[in-house]
Every structure is written in C-alpha cells, then in structure tokens.
Protein backbone atom coordinates (compact mmCIF):
# COMPACT_ATOMS: atom_id res chain seq x y z
CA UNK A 1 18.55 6.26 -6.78
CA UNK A 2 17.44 8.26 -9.69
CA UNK A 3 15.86 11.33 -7.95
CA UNK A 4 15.80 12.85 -4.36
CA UNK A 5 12.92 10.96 -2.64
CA UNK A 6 12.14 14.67 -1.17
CA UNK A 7 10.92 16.04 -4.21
CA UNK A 8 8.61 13.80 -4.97
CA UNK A 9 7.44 13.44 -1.73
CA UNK A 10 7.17 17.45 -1.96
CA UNK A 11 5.05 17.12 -5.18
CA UNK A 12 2.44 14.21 -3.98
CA UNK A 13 1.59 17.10 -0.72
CA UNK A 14 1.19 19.46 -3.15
CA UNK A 15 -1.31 17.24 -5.17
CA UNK A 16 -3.28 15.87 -2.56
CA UNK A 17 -3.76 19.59 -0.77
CA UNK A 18 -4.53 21.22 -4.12
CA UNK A 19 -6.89 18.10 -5.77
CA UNK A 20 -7.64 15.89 -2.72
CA UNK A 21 -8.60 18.03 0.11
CA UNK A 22 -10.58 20.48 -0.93
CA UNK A 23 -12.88 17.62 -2.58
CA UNK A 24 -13.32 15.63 0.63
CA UNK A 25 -16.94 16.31 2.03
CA UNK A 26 -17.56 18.31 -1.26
CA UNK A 27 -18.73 15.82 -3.58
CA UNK A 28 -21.68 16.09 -5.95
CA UNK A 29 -23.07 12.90 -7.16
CA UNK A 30 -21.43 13.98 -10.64
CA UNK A 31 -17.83 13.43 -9.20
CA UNK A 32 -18.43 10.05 -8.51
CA UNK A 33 -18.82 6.81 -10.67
CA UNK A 34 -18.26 3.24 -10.53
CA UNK A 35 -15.55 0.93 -12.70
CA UNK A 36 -17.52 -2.36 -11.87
CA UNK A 37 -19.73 -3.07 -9.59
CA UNK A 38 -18.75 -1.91 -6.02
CA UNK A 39 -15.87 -0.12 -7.57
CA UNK A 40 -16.13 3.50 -6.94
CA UNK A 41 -13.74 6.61 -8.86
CA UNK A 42 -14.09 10.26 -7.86
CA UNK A 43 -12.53 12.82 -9.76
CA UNK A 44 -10.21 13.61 -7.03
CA UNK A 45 -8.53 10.09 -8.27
CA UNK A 46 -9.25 10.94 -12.03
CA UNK A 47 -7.23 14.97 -11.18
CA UNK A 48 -4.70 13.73 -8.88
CA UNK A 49 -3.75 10.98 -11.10
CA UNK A 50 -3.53 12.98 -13.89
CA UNK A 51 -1.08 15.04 -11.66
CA UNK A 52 1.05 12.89 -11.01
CA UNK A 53 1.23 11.60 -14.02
CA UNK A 54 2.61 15.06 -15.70
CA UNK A 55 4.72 15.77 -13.09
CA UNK A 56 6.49 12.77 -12.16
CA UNK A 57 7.23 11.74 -15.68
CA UNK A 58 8.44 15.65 -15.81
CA UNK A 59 11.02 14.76 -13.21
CA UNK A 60 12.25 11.76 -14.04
CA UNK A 61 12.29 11.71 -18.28
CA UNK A 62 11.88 8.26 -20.13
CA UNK A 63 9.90 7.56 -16.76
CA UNK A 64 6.52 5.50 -17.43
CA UNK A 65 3.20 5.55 -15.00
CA UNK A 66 0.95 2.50 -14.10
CA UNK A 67 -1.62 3.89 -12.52
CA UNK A 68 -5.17 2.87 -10.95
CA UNK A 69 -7.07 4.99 -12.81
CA UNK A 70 -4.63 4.50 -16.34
CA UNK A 71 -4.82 0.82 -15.74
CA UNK A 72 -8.73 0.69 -15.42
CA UNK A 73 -8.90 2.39 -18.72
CA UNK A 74 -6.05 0.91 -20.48
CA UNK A 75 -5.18 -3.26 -19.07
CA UNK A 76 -1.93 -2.60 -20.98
CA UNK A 77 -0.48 0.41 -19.17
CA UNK A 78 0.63 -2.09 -17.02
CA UNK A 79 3.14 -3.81 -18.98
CA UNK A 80 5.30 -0.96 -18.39
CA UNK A 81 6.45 -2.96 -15.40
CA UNK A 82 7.81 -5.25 -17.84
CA UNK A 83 10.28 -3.02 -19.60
CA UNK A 84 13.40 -1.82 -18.24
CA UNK A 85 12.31 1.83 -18.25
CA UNK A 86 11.54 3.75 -14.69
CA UNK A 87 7.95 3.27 -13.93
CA UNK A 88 5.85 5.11 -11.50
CA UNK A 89 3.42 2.73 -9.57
CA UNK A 90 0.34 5.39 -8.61
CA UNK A 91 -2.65 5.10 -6.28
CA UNK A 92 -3.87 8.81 -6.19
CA UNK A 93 -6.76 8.04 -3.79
CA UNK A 94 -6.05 4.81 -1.97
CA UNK A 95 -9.34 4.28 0.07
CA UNK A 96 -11.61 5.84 -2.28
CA UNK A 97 -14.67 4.36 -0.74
CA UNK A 98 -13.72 5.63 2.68
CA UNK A 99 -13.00 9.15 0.63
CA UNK A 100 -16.69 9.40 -1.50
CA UNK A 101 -18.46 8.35 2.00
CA UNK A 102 -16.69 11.20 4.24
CA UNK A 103 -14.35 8.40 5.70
CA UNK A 104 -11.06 10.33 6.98
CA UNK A 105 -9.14 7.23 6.19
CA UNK A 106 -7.60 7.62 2.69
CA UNK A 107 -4.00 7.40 1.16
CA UNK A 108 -1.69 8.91 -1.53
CA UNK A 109 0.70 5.99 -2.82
CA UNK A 110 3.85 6.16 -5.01
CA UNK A 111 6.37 3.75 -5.99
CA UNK A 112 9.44 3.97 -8.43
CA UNK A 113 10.76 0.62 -10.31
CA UNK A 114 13.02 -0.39 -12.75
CA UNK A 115 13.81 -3.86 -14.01
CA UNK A 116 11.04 -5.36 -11.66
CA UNK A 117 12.96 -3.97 -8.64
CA UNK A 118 11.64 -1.36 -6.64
CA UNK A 119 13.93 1.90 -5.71
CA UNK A 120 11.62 3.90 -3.65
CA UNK A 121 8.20 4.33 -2.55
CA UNK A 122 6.32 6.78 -0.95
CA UNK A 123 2.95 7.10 1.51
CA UNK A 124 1.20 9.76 2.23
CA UNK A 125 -1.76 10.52 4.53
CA UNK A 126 -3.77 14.19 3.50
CA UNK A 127 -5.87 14.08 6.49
CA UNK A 128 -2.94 13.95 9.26
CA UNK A 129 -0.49 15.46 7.06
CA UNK A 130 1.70 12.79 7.48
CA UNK A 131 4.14 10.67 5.23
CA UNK A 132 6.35 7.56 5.37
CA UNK A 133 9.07 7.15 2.45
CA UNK A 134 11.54 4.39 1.34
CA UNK A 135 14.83 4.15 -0.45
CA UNK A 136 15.76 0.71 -1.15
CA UNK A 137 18.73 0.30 1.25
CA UNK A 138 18.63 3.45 2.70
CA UNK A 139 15.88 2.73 5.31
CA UNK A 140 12.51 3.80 5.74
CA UNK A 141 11.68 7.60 7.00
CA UNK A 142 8.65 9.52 9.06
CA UNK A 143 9.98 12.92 8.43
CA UNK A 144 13.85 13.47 10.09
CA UNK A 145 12.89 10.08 11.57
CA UNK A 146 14.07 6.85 10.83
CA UNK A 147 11.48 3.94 11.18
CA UNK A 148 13.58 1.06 13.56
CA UNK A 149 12.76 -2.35 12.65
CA UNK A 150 10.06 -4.71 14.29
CA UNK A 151 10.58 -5.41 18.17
CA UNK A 152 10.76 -8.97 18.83
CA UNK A 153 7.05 -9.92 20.15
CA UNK A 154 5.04 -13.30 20.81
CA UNK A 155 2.14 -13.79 18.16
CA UNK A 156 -0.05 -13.27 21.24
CA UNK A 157 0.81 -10.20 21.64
CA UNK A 158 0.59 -8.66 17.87
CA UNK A 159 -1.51 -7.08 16.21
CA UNK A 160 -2.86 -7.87 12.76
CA UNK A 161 -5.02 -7.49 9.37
CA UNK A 162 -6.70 -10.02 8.19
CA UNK A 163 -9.82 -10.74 6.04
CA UNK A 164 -13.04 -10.53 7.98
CA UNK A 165 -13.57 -14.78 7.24
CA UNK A 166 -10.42 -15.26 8.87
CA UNK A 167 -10.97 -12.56 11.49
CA UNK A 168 -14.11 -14.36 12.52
CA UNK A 169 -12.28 -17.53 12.72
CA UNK A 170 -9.58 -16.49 14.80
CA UNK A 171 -11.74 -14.45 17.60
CA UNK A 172 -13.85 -17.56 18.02
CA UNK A 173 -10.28 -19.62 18.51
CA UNK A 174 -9.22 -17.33 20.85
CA UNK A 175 -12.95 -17.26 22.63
CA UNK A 176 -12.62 -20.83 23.06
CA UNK A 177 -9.48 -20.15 24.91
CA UNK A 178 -6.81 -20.82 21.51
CA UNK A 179 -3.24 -20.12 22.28
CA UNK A 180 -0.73 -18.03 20.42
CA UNK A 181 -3.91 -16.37 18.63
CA UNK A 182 -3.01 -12.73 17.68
CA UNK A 183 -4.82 -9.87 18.23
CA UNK A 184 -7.04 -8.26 15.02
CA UNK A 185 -8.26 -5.14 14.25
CA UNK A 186 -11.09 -3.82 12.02
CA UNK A 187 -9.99 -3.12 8.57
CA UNK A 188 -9.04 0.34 7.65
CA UNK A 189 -10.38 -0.22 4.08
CA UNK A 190 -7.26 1.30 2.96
CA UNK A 191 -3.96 -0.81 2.95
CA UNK A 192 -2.09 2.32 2.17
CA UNK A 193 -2.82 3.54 6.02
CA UNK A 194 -2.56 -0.28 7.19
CA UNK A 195 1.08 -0.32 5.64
CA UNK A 196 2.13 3.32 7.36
CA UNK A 197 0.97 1.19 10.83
CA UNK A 198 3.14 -1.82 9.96
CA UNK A 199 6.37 0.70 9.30
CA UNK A 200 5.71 2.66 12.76
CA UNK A 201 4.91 -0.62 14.46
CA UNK A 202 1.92 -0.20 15.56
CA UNK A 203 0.88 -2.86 13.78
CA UNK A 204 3.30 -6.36 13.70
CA UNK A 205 1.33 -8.06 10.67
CA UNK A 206 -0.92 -8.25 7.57
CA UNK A 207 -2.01 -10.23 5.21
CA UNK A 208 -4.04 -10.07 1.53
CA UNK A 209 -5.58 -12.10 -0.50
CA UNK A 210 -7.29 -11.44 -4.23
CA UNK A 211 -5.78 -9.58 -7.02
CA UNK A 212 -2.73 -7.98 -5.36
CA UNK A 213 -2.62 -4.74 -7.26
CA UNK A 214 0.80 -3.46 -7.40
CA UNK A 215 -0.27 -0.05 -6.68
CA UNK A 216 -2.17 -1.25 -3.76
CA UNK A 217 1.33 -2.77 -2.72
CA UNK A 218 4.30 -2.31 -4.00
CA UNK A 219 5.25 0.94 -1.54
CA UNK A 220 4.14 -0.81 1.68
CA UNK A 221 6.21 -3.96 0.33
CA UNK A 222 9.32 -1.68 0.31
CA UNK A 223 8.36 0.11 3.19
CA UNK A 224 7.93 -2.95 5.44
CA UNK A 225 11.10 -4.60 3.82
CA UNK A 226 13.28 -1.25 4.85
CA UNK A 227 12.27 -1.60 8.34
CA UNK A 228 13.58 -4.75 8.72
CA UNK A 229 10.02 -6.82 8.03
CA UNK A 230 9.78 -9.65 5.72
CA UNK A 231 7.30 -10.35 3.47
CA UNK A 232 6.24 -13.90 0.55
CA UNK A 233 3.23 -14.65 -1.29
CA UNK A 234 1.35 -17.90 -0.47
CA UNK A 235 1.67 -20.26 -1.77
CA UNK A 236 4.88 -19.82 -3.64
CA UNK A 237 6.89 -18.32 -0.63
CA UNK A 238 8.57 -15.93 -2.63
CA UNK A 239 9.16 -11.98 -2.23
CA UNK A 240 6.43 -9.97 -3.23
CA UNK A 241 6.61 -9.51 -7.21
CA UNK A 242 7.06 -6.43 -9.64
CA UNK A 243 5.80 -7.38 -13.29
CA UNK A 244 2.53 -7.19 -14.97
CA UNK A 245 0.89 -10.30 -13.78
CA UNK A 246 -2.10 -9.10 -11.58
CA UNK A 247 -1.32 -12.32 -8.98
CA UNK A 248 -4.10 -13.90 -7.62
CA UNK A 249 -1.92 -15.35 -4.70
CA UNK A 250 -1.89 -14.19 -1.24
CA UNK A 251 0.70 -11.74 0.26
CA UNK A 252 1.73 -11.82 3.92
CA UNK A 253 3.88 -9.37 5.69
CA UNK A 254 5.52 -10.05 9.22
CA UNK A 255 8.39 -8.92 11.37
CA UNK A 256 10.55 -12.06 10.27
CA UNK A 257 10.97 -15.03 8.41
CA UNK A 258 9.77 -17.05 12.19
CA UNK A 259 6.79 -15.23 12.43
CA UNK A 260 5.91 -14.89 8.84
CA UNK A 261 5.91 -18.83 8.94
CA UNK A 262 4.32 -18.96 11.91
CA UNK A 263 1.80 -16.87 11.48
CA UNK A 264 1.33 -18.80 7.96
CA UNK A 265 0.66 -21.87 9.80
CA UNK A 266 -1.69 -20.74 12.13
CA UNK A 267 -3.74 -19.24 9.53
CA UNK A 268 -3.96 -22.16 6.85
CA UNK A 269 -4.75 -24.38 9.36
C-alpha cells in the first residue's frame, strides 16, 4: 500500500463538507448543466473533482486521476488505467441527479490502482457522515470496525438491486407464487450507497448492466471482494476489470461463487 488509507479518507470529508454540503439545496439553475441528454453535472462535481484531483496527486506524486468529470471532457484521461503509474479512480458526486433534485442519497467515491489491480478504495456518504474503506487484503472498514463477510442466506431470503425490467419480472414470478425469488428493493440511483449496503450486509446482492464506469465501480468491487463477496461480469465470468475499455457487459456481485451462479441463472432465464 502506497499511502495510509486514513489520509485520504481524511481529505475526501474535508472535500465533500467544504464543496458538497454547503451546495446541497443551494443550487441556482447556473450550477447545473447536462453532458448528454439526461446527464446532469453541478459544480459541486466540477469543485470537488477538481479537489481531489490537486490533492490526491499531491499525496501520492507520479499519481494520475480518471475522473467523471476529466473523462467527460477528455475520453483519453482514461487510458491512465492502462499505464503502470498509480491512478486515482474519482466520482466526486456519485448520485448527482439525486444531489441537483434535493435527493439526500449521494456518494463520494475513490479508488487507487496500479497495473490494472486495485489497492484501495474508499466510500463516503456526506449526508450521514459515514464512510466504508478497503485495502486490498487488509479487509474492509466502517470506522474502528471491520466489515465481516456475507452470512450464509437462501436466495429467498436476500435482498437485491436489479434493473427495474428485471425487477418487474421477478415480483410478478414471485406473485405467481415463484420459488427461490429474492427480495428487491427500489433503486437508490446511486450505486456508491448501494455498494456501502452490500459491505454492511444489508444488502446480499446487485447487479449492473450498461457501460460499467470504473468510477461507478471499481471501490464497491474492492469493497465487496474484502468482505468476503464475489463478484464476474456476464457473460465472460471473469472478475470485474481495471483498464480503459468502458465494458458494455454486465457485472454481478453476490456473497459467493453458489449464489453468484445461482442468482445468474435465475435471472437469464
């Protein structure tokens, strides 16, 4: 580990109470814009990213940032991840439609890599003032408090993300009396809050489909992995990815190889 994960984690609070917080419920039309269509940016993401940026690179030198906000500006920022550099992986405002509507359901997400392997990652949560944290091998921490892996649990019994098609799907399976269906919840429109639920347990499962941004992803990935959880893309069945390619494939996360591939099955069928 290049750094102690406490200082960064010490530096993302800092950013998200000093350009986060006091913009929430305090935007003026000018702060926010859209990338594309549907695609909103405030300049609490635009500040905090631009935070980060100088301050993690400050910590760790010869460190590199792909960022949300970079990448949407610049495609090729995120080629970083292909050199064998340290790269920061940054979501300043995971959620950011939840954030510009007054939504108290937004994240701060950080990830360090080198040579397409993740060493740490970090989650944080301005609202609750609360934050998860990984170091590869070293576990995954809430505070003094380390996050115990997934309690063995029937399918019926879990809880889950999924997209609201295959939501739908499933609550009419399990109206029509389906067994081994899991339970679903509504989508937090923020994955970065989803993945704190998966570490604490709280939730046993999720799954994601589109463009699998890597700052969308790869801190819960490490998160999850640290607790015990396992996690493959569909269709290829292989870990979760850090490189450039913006994969198209579908990312599932579940207590265990079992469950992943059961829970696999009963959702492609």
């Amino acid at each position: 580990m290049l750094i102690d994960p406490l200082n960064v984690l010490t530096i993302i609070r800092q950013i998200a109470d000093e350009e986060i917080l006091p913009r929430f419920n305090h935007l003026s039309v000018d702060d926010i814009s859209e990338k594309g269509p549907g695609d909103v940016v405030t300049i609490a993401d635009i500040e905090a990213e631009r935070r980060l940026t100088a301050d993690l690179t400050a910590l760790l030198p010869d460190s590199q940032v792909v960022g949300e906000e970079g990448v949407s500006m610049n495609p090729d920022q995120a080629k970083a991840l292909d050199s064998d550099r340290p790269v920061w992986v940054v979501d300043p405002v995971d959620g950011t439609q939840n954030f510009a509507d007054g939504t108290p359901c937004f994240a701060v997400m950080v990830a360090l890599c080198r040579n397409h392997t993740v060493e740490a990652a970090w989650i944080h949560d301005p609202i609750n003032q609360t934050s998860i944290y990984a170091v590869k091998g070293q576990g995954a921490w809430e505070g003094d408090r380390r996050l115990p892996s997934p309690k063995p649990m029937e399918i019926s019994d879990m809880y889950g993300s999924l997209s609201p098609k295959r939501t739908i799907d499933l609550n009419r399976r399990r109206a029509q009396g389906g067994a081994g269906i899991p339970n679903l919840i509504k989508r937090y429109r923020c994955v970065g809050r989803e993945y704190m639920d998966l570490a604490r347990g709280k939730l046993q499962f999720l799954r994601y489909g589109g463009k699998l941004m890597p700052w969308d992803h790869i801190p819960g990935v490490l998160i999850h992995r640290e607790t015990g959880g396992y996690d493959a893309v569909i269709p290829a069945g292989i870990p979760y990815p850090v490189n450039s390619n913006l994969s198209t494939d579908t990312i599932m996360l579940a207590p265990n190889i079992k469950r992943w591939r059961e829970l696999t099955t009963l959702l492609e069928s």
